[in-house]
N, C-alpha and C. Protein backbone atom coordinates (compact mmCIF):
# COMPACT_ATOMS: atom_id res chain seq x y z
N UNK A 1 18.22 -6.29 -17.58
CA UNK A 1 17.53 -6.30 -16.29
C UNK A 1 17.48 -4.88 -15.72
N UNK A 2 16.32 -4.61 -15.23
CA UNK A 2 16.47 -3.20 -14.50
C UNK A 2 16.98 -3.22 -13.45
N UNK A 3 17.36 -1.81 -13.08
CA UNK A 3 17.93 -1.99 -11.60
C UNK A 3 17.04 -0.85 -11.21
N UNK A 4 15.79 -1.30 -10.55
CA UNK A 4 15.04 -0.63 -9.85
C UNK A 4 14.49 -1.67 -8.47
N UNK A 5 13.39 -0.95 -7.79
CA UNK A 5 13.16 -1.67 -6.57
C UNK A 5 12.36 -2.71 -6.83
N UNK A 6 11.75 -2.93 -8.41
CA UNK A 6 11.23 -4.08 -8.46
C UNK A 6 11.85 -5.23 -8.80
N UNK A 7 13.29 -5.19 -9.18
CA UNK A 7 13.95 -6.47 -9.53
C UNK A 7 14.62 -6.25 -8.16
N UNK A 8 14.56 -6.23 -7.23
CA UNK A 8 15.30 -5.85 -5.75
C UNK A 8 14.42 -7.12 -4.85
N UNK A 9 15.42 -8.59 -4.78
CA UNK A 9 14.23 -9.42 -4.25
C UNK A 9 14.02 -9.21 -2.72
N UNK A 10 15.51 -8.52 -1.67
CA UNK A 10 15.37 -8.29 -1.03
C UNK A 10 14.42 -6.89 -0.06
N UNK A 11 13.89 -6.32 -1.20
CA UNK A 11 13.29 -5.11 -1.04
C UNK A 11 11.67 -5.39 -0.60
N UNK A 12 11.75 -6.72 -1.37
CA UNK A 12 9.67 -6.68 -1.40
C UNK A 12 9.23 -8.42 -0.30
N UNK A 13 8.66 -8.60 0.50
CA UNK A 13 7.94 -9.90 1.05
C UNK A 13 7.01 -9.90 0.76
N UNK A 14 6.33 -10.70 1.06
CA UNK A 14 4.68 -10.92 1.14
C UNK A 14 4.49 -12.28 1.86
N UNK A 15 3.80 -12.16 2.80
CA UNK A 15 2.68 -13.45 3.94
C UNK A 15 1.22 -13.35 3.56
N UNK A 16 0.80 -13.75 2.36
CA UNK A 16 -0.28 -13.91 2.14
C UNK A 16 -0.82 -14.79 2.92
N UNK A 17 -0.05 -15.76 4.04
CA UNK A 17 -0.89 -17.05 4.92
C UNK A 17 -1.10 -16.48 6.21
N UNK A 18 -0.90 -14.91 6.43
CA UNK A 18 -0.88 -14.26 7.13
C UNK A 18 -2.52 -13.81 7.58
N UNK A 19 -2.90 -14.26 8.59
CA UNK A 19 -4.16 -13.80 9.41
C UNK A 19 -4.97 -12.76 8.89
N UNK A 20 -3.58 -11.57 9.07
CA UNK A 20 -4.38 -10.45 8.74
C UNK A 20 -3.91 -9.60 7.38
N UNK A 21 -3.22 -10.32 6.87
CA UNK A 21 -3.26 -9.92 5.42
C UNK A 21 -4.40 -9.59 4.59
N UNK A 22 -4.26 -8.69 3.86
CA UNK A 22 -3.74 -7.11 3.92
C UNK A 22 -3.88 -6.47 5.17
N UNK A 23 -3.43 -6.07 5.95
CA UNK A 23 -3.54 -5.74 7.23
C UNK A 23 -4.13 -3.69 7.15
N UNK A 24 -3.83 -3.45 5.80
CA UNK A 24 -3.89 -2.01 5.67
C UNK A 24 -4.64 -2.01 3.98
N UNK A 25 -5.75 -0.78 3.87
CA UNK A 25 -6.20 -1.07 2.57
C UNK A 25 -5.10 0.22 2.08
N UNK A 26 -5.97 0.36 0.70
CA UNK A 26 -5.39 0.91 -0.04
C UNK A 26 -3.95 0.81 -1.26
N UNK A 27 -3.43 -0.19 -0.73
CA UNK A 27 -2.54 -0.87 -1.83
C UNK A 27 -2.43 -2.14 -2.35
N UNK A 28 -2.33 -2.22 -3.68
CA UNK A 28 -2.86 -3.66 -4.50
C UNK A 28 -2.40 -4.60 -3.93
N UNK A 29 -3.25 -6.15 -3.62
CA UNK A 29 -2.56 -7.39 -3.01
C UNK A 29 -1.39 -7.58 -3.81
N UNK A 30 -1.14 -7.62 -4.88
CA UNK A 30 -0.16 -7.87 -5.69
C UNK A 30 1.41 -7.08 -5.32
N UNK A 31 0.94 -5.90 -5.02
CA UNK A 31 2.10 -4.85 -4.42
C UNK A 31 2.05 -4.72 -3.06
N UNK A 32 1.65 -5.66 -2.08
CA UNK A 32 1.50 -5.37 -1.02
C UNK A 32 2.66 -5.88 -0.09
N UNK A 33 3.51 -4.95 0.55
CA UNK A 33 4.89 -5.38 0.85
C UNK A 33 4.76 -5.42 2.37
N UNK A 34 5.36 -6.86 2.94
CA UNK A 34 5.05 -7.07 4.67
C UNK A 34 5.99 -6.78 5.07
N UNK A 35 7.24 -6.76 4.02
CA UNK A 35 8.71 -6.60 5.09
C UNK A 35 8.41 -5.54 6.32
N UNK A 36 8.04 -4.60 6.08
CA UNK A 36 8.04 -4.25 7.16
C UNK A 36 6.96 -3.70 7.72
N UNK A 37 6.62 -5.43 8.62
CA UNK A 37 5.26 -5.51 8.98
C UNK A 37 5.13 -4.14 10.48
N UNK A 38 5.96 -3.96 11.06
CA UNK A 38 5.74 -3.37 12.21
C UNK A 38 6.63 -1.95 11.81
N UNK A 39 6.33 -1.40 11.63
CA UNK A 39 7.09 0.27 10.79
C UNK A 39 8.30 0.51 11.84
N UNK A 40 9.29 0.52 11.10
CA UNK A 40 10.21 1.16 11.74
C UNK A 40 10.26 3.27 11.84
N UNK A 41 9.06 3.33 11.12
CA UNK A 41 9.17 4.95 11.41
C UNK A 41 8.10 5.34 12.94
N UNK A 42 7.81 4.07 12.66
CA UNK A 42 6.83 4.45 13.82
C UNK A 42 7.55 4.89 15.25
N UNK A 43 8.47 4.95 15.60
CA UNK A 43 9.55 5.70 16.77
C UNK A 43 9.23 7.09 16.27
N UNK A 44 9.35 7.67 15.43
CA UNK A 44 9.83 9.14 14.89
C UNK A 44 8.55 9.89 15.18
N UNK A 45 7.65 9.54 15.56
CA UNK A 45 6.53 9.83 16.60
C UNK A 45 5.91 10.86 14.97
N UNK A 46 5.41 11.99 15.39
CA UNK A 46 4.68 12.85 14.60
C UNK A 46 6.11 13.40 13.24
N UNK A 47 7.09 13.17 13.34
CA UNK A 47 8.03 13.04 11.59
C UNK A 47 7.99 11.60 11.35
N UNK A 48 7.11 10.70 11.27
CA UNK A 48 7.15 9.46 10.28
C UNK A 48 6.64 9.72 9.22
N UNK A 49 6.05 10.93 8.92
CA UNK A 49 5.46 11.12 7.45
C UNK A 49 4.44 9.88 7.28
N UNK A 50 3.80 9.31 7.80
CA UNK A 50 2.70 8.68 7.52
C UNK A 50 1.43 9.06 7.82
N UNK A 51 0.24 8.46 7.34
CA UNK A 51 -0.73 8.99 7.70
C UNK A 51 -1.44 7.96 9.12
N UNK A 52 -1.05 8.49 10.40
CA UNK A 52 -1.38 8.13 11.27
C UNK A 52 -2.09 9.22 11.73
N UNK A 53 -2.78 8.87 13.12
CA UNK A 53 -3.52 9.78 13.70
C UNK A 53 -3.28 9.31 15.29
N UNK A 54 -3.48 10.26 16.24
CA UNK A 54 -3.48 9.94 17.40
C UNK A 54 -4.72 9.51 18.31
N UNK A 55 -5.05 8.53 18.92
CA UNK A 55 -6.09 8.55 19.26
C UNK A 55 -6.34 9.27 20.81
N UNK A 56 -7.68 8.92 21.19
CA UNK A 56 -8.47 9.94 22.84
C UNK A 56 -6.81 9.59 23.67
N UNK A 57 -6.62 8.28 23.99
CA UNK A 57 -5.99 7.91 24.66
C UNK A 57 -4.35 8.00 24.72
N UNK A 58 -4.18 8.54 23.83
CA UNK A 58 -2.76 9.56 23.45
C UNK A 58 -1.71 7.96 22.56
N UNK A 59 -2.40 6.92 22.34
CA UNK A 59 -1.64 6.14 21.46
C UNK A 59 -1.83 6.32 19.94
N UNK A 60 -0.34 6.16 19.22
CA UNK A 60 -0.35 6.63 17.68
C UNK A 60 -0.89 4.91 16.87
N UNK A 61 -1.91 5.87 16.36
CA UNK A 61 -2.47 4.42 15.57
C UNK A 61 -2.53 4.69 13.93
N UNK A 62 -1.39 3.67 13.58
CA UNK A 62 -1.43 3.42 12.13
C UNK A 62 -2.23 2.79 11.20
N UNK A 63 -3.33 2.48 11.09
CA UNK A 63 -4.34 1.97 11.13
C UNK A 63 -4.50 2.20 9.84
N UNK A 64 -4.70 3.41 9.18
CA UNK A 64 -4.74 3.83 7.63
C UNK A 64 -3.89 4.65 7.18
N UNK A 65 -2.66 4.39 7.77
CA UNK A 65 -1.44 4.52 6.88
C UNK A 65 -1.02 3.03 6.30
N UNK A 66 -0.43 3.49 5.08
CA UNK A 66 -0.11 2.23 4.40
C UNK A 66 1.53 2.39 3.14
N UNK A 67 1.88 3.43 3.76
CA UNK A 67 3.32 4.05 3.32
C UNK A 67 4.40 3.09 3.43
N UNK A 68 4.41 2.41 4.49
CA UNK A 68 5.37 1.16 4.60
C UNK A 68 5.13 -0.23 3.78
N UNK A 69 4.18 -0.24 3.27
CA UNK A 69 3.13 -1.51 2.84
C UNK A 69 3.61 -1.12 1.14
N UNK A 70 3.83 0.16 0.86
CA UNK A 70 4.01 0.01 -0.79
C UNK A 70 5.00 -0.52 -1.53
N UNK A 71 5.11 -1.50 -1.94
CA UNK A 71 6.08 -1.53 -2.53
C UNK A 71 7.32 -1.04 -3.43
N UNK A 72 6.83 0.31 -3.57
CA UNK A 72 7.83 1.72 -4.00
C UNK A 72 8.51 2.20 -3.07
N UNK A 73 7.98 2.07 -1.72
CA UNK A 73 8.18 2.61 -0.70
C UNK A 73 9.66 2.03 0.59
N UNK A 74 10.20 1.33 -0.35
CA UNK A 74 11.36 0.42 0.27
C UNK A 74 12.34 1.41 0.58
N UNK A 75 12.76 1.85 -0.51
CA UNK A 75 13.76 3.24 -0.32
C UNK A 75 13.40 3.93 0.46
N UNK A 76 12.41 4.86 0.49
CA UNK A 76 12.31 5.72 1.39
C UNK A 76 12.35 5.61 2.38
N UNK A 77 11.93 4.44 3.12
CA UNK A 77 11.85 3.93 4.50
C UNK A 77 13.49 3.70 5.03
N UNK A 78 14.24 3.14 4.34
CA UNK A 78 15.57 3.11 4.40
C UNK A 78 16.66 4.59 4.51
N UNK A 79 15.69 5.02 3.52
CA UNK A 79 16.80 6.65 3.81
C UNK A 79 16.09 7.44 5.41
N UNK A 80 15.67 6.76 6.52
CA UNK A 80 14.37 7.34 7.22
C UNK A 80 15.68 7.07 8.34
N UNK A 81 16.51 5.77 7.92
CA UNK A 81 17.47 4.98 9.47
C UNK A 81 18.08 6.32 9.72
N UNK A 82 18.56 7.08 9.12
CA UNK A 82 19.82 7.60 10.33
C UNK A 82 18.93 8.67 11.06
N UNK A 83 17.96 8.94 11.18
CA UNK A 83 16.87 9.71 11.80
C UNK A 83 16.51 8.57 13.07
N UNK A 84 16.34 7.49 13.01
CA UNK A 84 16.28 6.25 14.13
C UNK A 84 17.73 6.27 14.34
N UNK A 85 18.75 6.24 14.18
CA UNK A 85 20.00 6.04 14.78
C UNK A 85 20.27 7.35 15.26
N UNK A 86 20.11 8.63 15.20
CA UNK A 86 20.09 9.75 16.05
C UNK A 86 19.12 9.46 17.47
N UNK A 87 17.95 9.21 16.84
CA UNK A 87 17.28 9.38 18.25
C UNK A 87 17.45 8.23 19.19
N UNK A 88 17.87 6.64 18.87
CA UNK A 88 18.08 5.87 19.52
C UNK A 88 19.49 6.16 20.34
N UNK A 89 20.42 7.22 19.93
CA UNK A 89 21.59 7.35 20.36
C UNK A 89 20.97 8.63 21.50
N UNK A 90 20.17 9.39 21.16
CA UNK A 90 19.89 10.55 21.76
C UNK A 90 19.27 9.99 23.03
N UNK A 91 18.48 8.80 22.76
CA UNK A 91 18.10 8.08 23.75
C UNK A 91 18.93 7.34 24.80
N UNK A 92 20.30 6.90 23.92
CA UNK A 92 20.91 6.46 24.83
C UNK A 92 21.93 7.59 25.93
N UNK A 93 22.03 8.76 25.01
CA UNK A 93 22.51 9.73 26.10
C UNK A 93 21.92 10.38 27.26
N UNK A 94 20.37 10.03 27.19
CA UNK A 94 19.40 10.55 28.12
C UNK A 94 20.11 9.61 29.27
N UNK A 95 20.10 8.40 28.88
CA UNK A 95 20.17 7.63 30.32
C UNK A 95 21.29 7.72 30.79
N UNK A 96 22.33 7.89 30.56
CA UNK A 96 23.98 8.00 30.81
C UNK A 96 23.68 8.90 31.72
């Protein structure tokens, strides 16, 4: 058995009964990973390394990024937390 992210059952979902499935093009239905339907890089504002863009109205729209959606892409998103656990802490020292 390999030990990569494709024998990793916890690594990959899919909601194909999902509305808006594929919700993002560019990666195969077959490899198309929902776990994480709502990006957790999306906090890290302009360092999420995705391809977002900002729109007129100053909201970040992920729209044709699809970096979270790959199914290769499990790891990386994971090595991304302690960058969210700095700033959620940094956040919590603002308010103190």
């Amino acid at each position: 058995m390999q030990d990569d992210e494709q024998t990793k059952r916890y690594a990959f979902f899919q909601n194909r009964a999902c509305e808006f499935f594929p919700c993002h093009t560019g990666v195969p239905e077959e490899d198309f990973n929902c776990l994480f339907c709502y990006c957790p890089l999306y906090a890290l504002g302009e360092r999420c390394g995705g391809g977002f863009i900002y729109l007129e109205n100053g909201i970040k729209s992920c729209e044709n990024c699809n970096f979270p959606h790959k199914r290769e892409n499990y790891s990386a998103v994971l090595r991304r937390y302690p960058e969210l656990a700095e700033l959620a802490k940094r956040k919590s020292e603002e308010k103190a």
